[in-house]
PDB file of N, CA and C in Angstrom:
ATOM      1  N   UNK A   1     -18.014  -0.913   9.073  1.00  0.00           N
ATOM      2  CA  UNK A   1     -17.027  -0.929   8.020  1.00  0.00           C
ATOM      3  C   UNK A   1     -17.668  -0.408   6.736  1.00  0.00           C
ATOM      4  N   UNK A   2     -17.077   0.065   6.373  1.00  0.00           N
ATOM      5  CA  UNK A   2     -17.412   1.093   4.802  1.00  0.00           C
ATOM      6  C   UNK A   2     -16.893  -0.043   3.116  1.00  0.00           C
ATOM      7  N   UNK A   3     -17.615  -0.305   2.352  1.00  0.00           N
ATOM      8  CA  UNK A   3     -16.956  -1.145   1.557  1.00  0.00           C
ATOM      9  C   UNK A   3     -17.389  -0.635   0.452  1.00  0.00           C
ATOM     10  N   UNK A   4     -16.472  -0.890  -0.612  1.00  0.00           N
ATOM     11  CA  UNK A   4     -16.786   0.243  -1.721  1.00  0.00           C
ATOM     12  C   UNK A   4     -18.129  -1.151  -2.752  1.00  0.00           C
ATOM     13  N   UNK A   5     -18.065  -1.490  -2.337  1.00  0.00           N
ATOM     14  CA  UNK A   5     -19.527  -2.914  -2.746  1.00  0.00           C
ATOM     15  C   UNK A   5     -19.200  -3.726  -2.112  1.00  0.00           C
ATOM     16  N   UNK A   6     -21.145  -4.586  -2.319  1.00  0.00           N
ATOM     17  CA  UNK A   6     -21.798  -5.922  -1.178  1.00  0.00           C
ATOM     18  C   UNK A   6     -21.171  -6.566  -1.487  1.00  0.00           C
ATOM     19  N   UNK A   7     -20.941  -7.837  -0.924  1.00  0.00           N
ATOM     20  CA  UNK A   7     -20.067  -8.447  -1.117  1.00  0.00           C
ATOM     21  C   UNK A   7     -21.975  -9.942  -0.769  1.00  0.00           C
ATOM     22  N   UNK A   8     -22.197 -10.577  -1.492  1.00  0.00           N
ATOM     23  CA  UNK A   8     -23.384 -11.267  -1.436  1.00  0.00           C
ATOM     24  C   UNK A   8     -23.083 -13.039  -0.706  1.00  0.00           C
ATOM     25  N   UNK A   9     -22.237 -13.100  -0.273  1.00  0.00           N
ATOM     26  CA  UNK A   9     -21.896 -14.041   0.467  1.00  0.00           C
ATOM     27  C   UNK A   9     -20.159 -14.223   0.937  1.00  0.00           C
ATOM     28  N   UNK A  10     -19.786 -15.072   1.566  1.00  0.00           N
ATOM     29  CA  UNK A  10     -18.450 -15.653   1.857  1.00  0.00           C
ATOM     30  C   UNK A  10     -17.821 -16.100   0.451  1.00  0.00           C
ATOM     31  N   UNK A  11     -17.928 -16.941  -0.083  1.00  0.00           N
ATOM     32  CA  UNK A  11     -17.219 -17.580  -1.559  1.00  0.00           C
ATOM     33  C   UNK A  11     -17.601 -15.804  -2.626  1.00  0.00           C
ATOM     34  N   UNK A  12     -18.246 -14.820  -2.801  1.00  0.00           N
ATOM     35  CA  UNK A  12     -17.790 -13.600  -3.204  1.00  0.00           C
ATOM     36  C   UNK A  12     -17.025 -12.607  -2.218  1.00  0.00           C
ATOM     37  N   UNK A  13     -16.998 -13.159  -1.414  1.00  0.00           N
ATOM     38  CA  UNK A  13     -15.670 -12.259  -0.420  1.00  0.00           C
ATOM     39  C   UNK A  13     -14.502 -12.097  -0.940  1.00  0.00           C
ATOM     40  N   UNK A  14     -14.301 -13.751  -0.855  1.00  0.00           N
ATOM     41  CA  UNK A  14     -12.837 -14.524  -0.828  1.00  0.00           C
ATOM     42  C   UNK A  14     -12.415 -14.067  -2.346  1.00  0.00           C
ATOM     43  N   UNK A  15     -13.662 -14.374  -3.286  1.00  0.00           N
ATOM     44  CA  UNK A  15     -13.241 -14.256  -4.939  1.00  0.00           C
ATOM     45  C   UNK A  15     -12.834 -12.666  -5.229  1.00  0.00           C
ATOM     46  N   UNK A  16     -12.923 -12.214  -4.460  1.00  0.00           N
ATOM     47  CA  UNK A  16     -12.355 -10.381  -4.451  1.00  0.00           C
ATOM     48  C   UNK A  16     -11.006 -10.384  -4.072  1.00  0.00           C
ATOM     49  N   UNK A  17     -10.133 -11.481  -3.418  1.00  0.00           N
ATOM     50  CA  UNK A  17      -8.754 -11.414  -2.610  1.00  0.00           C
ATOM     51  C   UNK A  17      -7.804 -11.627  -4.383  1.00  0.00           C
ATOM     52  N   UNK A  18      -6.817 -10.461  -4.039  1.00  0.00           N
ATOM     53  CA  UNK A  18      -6.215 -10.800  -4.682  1.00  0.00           C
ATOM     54  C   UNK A  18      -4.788 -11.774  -4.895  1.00  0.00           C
ATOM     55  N   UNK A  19      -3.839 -12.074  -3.597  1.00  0.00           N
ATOM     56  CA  UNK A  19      -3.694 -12.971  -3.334  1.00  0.00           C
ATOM     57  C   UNK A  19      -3.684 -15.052  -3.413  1.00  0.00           C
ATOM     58  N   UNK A  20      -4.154 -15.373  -3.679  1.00  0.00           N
ATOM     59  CA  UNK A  20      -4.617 -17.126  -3.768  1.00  0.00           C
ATOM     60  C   UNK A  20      -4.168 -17.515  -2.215  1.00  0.00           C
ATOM     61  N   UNK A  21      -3.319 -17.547  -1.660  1.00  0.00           N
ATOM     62  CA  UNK A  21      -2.709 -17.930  -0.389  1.00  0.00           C
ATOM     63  C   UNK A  21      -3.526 -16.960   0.794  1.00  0.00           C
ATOM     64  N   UNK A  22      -4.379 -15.835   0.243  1.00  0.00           N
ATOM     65  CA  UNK A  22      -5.104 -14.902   1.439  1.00  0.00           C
ATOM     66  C   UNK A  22      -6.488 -15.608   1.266  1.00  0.00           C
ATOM     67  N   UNK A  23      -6.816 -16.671   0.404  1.00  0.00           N
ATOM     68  CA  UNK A  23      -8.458 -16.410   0.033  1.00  0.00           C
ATOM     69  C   UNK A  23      -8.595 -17.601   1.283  1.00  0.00           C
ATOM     70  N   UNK A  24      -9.053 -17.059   2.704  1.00  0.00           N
ATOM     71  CA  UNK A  24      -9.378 -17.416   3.817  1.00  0.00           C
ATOM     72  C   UNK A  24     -10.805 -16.695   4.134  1.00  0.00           C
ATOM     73  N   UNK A  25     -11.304 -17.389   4.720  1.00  0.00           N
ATOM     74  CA  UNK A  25     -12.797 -16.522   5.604  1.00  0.00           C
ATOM     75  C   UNK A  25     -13.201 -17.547   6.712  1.00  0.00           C
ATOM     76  N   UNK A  26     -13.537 -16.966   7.507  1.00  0.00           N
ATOM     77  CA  UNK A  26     -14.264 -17.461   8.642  1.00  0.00           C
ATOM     78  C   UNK A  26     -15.427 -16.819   8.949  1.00  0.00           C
ATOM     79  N   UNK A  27     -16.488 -17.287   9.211  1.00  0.00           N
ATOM     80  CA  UNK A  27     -18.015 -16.895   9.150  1.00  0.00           C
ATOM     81  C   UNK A  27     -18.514 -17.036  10.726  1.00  0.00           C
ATOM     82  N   UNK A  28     -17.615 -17.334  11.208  1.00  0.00           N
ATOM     83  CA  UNK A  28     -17.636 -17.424  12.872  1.00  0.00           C
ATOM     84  C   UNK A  28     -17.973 -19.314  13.352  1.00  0.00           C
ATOM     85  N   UNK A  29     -18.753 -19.771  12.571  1.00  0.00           N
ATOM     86  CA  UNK A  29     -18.658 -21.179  12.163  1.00  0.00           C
ATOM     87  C   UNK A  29     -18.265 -22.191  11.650  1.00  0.00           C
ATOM     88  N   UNK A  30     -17.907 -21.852  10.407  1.00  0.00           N
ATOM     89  CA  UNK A  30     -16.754 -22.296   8.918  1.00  0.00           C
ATOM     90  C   UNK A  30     -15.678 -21.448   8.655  1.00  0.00           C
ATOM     91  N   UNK A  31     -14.403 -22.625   8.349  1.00  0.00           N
ATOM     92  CA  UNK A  31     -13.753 -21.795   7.974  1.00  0.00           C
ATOM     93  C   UNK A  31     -13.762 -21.975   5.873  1.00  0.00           C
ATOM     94  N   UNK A  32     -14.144 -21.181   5.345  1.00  0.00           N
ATOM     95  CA  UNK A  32     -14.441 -21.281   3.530  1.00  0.00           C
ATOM     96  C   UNK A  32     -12.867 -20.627   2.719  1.00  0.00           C
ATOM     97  N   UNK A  33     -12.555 -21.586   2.350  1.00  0.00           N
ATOM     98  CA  UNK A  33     -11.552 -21.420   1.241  1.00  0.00           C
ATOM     99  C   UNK A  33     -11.200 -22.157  -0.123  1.00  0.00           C
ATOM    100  N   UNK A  34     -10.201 -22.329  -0.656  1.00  0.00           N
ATOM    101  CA  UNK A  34     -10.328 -23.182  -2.100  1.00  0.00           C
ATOM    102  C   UNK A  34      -8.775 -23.690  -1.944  1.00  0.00           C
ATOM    103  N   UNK A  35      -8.907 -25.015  -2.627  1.00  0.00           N
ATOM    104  CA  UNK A  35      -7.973 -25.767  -2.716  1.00  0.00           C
ATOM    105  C   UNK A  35      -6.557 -25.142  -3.239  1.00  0.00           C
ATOM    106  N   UNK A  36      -6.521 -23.927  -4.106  1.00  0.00           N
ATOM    107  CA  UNK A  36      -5.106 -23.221  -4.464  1.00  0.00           C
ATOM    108  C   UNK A  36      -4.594 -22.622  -3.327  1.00  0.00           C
ATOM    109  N   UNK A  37      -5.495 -22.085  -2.025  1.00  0.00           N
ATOM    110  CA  UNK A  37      -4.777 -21.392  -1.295  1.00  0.00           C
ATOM    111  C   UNK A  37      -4.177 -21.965  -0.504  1.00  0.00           C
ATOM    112  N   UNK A  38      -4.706 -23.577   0.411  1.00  0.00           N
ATOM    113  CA  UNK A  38      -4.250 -24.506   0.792  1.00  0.00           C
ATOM    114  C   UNK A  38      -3.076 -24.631   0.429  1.00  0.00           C
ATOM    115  N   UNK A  39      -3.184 -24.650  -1.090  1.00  0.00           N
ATOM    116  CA  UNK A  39      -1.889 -25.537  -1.583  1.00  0.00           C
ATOM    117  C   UNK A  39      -0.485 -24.148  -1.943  1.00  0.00           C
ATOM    118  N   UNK A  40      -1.512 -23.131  -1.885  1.00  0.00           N
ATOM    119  CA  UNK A  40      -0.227 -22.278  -2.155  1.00  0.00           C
ATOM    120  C   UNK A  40       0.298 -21.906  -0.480  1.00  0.00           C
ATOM    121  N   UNK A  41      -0.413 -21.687   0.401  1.00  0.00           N
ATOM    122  CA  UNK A  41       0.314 -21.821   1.541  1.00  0.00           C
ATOM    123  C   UNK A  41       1.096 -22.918   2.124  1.00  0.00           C
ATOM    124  N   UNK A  42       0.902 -23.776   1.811  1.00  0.00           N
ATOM    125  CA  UNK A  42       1.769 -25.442   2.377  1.00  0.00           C
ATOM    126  C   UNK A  42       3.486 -24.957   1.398  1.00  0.00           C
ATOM    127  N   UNK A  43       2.813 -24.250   0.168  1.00  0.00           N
ATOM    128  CA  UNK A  43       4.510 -24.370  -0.616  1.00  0.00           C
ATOM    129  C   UNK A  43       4.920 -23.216  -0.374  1.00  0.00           C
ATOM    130  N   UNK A  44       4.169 -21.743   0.489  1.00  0.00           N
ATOM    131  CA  UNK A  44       4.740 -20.765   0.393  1.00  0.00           C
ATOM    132  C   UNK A  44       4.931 -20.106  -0.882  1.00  0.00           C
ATOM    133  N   UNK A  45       4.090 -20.079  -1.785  1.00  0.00           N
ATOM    134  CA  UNK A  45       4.417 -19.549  -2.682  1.00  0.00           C
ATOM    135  C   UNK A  45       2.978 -18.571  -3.375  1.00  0.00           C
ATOM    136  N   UNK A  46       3.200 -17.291  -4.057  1.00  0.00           N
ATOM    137  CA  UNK A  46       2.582 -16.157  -4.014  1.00  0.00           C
ATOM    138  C   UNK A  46       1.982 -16.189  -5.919  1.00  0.00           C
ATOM    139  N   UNK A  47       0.332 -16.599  -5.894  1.00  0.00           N
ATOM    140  CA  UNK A  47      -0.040 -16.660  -7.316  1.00  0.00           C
ATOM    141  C   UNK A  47      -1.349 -15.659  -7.054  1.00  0.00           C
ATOM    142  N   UNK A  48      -1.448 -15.011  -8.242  1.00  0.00           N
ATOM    143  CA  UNK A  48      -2.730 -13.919  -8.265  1.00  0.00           C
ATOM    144  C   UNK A  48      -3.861 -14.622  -8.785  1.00  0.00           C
ATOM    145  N   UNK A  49      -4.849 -14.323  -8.067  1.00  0.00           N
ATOM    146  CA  UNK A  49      -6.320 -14.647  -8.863  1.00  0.00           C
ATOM    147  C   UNK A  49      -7.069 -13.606  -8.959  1.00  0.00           C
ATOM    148  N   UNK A  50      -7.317 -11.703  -8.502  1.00  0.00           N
ATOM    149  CA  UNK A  50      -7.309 -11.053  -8.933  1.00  0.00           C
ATOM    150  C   UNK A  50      -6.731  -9.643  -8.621  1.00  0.00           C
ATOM    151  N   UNK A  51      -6.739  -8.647  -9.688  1.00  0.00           N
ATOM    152  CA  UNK A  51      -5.941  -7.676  -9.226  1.00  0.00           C
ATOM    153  C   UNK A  51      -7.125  -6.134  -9.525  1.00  0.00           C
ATOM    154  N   UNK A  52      -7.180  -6.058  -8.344  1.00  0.00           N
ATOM    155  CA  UNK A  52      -8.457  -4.494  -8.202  1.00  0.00           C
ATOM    156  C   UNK A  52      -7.566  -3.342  -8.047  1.00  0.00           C
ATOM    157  N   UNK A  53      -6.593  -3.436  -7.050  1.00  0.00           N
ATOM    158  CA  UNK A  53      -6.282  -2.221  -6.613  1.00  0.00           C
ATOM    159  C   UNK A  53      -4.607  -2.421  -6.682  1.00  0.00           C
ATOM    160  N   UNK A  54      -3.573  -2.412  -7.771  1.00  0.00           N
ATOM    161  CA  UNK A  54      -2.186  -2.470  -8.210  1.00  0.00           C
ATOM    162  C   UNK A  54      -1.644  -2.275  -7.030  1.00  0.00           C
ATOM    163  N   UNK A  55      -1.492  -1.196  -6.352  1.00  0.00           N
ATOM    164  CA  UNK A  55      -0.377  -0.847  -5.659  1.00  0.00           C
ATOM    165  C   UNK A  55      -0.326  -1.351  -4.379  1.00  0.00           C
ATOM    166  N   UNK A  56      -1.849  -1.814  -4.270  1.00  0.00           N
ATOM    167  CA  UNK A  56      -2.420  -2.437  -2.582  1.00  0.00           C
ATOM    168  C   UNK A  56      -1.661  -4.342  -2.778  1.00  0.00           C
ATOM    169  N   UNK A  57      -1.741  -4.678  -3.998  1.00  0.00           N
ATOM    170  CA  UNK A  57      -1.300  -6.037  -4.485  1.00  0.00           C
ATOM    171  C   UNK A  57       0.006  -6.055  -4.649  1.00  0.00           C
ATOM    172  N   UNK A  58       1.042  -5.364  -5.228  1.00  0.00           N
ATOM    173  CA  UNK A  58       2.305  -5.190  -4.928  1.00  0.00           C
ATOM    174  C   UNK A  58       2.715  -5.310  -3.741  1.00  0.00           C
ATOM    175  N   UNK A  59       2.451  -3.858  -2.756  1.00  0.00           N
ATOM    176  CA  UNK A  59       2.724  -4.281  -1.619  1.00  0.00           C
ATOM    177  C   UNK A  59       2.419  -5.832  -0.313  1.00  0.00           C
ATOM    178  N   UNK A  60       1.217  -6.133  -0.704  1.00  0.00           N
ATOM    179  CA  UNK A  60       1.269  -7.606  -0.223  1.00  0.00           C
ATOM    180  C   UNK A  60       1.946  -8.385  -0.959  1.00  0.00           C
ATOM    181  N   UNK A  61       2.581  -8.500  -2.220  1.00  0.00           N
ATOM    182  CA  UNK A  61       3.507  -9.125  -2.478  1.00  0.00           C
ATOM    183  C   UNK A  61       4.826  -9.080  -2.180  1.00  0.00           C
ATOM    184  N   UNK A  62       5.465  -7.964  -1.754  1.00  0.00           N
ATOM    185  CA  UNK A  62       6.495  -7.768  -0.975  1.00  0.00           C
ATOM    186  C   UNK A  62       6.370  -8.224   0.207  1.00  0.00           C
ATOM    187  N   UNK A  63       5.446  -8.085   1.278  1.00  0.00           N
ATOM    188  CA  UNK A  63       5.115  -8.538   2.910  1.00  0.00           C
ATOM    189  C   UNK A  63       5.090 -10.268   2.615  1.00  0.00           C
ATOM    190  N   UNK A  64       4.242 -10.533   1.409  1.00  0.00           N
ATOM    191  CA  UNK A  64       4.616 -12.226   1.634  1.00  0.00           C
ATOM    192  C   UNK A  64       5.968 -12.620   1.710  1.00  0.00           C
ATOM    193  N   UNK A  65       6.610 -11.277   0.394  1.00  0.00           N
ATOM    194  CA  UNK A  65       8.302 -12.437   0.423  1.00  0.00           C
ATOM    195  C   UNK A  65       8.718 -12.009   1.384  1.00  0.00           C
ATOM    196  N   UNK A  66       8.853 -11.172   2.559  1.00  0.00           N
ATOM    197  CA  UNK A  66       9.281 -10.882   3.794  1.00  0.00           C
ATOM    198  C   UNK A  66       9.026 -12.285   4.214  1.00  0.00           C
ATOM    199  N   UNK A  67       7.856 -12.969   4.435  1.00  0.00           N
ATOM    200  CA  UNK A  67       7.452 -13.874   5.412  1.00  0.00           C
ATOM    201  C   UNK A  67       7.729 -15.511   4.608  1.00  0.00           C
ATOM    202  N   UNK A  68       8.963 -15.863   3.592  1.00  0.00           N
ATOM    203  CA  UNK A  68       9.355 -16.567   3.165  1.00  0.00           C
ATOM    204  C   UNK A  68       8.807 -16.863   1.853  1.00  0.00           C
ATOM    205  N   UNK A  69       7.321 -16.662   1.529  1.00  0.00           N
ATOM    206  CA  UNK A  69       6.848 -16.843   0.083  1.00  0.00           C
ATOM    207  C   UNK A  69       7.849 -16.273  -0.858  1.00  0.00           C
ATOM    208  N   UNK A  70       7.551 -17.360  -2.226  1.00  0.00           N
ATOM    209  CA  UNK A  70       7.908 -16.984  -3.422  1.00  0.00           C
ATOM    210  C   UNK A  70       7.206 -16.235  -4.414  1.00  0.00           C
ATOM    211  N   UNK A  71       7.199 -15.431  -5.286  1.00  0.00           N
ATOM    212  CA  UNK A  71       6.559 -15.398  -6.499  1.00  0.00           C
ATOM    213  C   UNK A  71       6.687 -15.908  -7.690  1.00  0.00           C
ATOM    214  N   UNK A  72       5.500 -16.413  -8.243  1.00  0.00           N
ATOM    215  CA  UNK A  72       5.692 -17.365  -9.020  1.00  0.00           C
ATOM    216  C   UNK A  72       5.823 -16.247 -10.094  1.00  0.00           C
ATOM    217  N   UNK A  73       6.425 -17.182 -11.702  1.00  0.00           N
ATOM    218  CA  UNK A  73       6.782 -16.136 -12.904  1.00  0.00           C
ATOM    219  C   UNK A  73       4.935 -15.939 -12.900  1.00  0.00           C
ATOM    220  N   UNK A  74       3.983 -16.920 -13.030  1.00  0.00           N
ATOM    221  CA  UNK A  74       2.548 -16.647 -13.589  1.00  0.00           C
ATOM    222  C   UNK A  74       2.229 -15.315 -12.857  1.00  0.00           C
ATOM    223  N   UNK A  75       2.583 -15.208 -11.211  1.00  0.00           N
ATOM    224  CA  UNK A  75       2.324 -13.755 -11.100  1.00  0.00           C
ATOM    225  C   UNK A  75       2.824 -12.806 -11.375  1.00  0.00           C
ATOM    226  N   UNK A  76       4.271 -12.836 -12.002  1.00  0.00           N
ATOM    227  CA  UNK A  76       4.692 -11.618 -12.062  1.00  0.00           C
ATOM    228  C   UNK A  76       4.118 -11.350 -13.642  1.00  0.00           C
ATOM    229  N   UNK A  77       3.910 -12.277 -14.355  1.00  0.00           N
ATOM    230  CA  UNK A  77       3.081 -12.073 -15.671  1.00  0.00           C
ATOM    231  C   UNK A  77       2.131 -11.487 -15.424  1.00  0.00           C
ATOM    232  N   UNK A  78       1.216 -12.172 -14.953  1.00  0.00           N
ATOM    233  CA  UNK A  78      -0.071 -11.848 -14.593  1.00  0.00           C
ATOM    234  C   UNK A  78      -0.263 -10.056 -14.248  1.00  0.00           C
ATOM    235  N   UNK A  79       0.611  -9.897 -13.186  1.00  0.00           N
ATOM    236  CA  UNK A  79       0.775  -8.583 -12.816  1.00  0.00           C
ATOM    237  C   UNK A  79       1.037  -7.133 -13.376  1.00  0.00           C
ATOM    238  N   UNK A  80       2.093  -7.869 -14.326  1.00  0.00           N
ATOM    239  CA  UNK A  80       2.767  -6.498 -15.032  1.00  0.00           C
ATOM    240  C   UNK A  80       1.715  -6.574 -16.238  1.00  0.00           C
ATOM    241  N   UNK A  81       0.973  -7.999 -16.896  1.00  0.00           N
ATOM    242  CA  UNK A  81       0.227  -7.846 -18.436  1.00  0.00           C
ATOM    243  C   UNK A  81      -1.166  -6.873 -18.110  1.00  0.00           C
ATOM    244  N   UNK A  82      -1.937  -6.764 -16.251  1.00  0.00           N
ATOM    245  CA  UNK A  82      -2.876  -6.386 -16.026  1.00  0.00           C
ATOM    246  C   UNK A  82      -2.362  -4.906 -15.670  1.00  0.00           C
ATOM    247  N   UNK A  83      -1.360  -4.649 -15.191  1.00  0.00           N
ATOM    248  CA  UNK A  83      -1.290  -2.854 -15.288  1.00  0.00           C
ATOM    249  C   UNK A  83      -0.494  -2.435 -17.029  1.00  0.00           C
ATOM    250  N   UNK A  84      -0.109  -3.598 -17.600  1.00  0.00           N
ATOM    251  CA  UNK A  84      -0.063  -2.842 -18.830  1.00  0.00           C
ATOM    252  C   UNK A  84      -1.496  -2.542 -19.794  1.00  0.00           C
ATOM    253  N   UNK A  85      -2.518  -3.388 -19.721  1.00  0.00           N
ATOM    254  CA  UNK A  85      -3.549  -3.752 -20.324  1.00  0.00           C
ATOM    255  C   UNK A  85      -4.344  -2.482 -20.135  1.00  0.00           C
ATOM    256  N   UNK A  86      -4.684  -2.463 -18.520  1.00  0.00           N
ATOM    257  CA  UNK A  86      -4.715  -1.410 -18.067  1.00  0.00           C
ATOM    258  C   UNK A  86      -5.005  -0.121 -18.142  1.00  0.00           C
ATOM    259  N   UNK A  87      -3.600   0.357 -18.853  1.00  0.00           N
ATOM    260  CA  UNK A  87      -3.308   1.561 -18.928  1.00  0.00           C
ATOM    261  C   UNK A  87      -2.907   2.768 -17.373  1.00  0.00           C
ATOM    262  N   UNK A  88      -2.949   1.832 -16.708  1.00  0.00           N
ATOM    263  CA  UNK A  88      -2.487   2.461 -14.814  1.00  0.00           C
ATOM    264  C   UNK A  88      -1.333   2.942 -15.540  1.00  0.00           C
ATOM    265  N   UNK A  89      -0.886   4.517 -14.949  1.00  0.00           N
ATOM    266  CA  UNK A  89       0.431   4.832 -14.792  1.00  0.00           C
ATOM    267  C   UNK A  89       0.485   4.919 -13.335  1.00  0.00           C
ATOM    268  N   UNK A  90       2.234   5.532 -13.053  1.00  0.00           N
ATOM    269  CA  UNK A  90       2.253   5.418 -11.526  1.00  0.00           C
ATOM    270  C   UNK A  90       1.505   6.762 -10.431  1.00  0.00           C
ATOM    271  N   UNK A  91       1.226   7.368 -11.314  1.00  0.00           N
ATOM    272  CA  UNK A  91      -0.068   8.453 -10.039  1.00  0.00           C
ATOM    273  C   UNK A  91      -1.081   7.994 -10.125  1.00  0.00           C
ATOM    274  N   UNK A  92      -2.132   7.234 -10.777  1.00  0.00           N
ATOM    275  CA  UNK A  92      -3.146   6.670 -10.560  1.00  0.00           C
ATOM    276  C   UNK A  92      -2.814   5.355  -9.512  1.00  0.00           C
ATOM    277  N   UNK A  93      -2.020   4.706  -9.483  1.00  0.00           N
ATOM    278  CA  UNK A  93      -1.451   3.972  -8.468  1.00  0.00           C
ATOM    279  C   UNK A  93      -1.490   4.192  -7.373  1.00  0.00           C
ATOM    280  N   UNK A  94      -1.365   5.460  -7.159  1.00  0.00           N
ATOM    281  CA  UNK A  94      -0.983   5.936  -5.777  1.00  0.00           C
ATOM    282  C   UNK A  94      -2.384   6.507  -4.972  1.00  0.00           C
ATOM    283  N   UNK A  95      -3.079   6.904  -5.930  1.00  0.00           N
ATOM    284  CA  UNK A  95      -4.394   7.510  -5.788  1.00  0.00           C
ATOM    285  C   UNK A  95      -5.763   6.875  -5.010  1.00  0.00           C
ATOM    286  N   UNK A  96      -5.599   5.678  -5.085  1.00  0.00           N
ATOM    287  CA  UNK A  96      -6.759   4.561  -4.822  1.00  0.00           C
ATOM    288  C   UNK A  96      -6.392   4.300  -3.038  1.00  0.00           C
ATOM    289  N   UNK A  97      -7.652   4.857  -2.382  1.00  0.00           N
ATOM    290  CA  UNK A  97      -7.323   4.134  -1.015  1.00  0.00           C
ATOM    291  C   UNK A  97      -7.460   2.290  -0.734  1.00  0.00           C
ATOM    292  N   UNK A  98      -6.525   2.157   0.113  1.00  0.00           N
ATOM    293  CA  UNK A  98      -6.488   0.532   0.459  1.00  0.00           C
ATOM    294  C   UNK A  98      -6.297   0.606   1.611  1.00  0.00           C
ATOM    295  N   UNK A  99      -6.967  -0.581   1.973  1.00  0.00           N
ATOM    296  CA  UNK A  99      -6.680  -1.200   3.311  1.00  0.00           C
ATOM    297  C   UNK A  99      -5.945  -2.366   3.401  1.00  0.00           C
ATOM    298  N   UNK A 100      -4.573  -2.588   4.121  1.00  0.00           N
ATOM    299  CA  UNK A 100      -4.163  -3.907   3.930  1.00  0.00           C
ATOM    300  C   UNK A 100      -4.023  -4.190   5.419  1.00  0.00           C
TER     301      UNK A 100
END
């Protein structure tokens, strides 16, 4: 697998998900996560903890509300204040490879 940076353990894996309800890992032994994602999966509901790649995070926000999640207002704040801050327009958006 090709990664655009190391990633220096499991708990800096997870802290790269942008998501809260994705920050899962399994190490083949443990499974390592944090108490928001727990709790945002039990309510189904969709909060950001960070945003790298806009258009790759949108679209998993659409596939969650397919699969019953909500979005909360903090993400849609969160979302629109970090591509305004930014400065992303929509061809740089489009530009960035992702893997989802």
């Amino acid at each position: 697998m090709i990664t655009e940076r190391t990633y220096f353990g499991v708990q800096d894996l997870i802290d790269s998900f942008d998501i809260t309800a994705c920050r899962f890992a399994y190490d083949g032994t443990n499974i390592h996560t944090y108490y928001s994602a727990i709790r945002d999966v039990k309510n189904k509901v969709i909060n950001l903890h960070t945003i790298t790649h806009a258009a790759a995070t949108f679209k998993r926000i659409l596939k969650y509300q397919t699969k019953g999640y909500n979005v909360s207002r903090s993400c849609i704040s969160k979302y629109v204040d970090t591509i305004y801050q930014s400065g992303i327009n929509g061809k740089e958006l489009d530009m960035r490879f992702y893997i989802d």
